[in-house]
Protein backbone atom coordinates (compact mmCIF):
# COMPACT_ATOMS: atom_id res chain seq x y z
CA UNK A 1 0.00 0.00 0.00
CA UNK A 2 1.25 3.39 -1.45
CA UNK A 3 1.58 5.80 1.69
CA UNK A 4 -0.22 9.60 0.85
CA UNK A 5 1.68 12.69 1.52
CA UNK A 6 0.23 15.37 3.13
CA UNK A 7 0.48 18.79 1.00
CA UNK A 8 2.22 20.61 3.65
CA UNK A 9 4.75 17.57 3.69
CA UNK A 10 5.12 18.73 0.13
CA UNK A 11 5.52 22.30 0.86
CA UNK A 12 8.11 21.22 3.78
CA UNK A 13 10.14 19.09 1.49
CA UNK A 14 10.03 21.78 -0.96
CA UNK A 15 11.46 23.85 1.33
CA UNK A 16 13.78 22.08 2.56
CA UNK A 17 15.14 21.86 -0.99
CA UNK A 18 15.54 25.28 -1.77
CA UNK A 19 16.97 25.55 1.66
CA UNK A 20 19.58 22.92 0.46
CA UNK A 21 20.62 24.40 -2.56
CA UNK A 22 20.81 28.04 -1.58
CA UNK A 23 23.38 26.56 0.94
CA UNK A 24 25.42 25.04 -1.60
CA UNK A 25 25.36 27.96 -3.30
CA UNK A 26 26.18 30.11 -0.91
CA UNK A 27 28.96 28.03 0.68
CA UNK A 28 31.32 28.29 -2.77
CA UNK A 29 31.36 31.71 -2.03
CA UNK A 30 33.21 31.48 1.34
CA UNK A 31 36.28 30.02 2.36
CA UNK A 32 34.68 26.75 3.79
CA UNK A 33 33.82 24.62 0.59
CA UNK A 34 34.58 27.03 -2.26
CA UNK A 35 35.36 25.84 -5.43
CA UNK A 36 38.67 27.90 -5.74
CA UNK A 37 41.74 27.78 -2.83
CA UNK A 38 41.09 30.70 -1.32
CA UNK A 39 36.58 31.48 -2.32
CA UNK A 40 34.89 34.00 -4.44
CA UNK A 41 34.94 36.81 -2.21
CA UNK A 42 38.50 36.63 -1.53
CA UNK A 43 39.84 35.95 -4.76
CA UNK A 44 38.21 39.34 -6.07
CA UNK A 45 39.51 41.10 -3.35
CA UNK A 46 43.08 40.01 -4.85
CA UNK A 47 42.13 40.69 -8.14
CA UNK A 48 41.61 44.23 -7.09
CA UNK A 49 44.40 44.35 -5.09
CA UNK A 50 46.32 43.49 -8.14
CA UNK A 51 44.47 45.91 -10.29
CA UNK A 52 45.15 48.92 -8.08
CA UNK A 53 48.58 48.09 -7.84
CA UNK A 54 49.04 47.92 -11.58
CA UNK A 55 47.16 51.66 -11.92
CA UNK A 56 49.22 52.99 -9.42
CA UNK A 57 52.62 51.76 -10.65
CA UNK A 58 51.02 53.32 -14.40
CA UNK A 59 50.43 56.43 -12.56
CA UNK A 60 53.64 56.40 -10.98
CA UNK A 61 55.52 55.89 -14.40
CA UNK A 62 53.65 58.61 -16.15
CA UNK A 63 54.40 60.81 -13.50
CA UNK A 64 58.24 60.39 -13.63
CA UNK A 65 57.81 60.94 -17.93
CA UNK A 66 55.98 63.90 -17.19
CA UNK A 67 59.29 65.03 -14.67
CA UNK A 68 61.61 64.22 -17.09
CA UNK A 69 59.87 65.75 -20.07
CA UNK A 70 59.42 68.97 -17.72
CA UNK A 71 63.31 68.81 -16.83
CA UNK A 72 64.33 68.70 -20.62
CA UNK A 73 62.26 71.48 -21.09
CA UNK A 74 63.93 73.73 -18.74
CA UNK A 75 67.34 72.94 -19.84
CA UNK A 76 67.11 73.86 -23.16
């Protein structure tokens, strides 16, 4: 004999499930279970570590062109 659910065992298990997936989700963002060695979060913070350092070190070599060019300038 075939046992009946309930609809609010339905709406329970359905629950659940979303419940279940929204925590996978969520924990490959986070150091815990992430998919890469270090998670999502701090991976981009890294990446834009990385990024400011490479616009500051452009910065910093225009500025020094801009010196020089200035310097040349005045000697002539």
């Amino acid at each position: 004999m075939e046992e009946r659910m309930d609809p609010s065992d339905d709406i329970v298990e359905a629950i659940d499930g979303l419940a279940r997936a929204i925590h996978g989700g969520l924990s490959q963002l986070g150091n815990g279970n992430a998919s890469t060695p270090m998670g999502a979060f701090e991976a981009h913070g890294a990446a834009m570590l990385e990024a400011a350092e490479n616009i500051a070190s452009a910065i910093r070599e225009l500025s020094i062109s801009i010196d020089t060019f200035h310097l040349q300038g005045r000697s002539d």
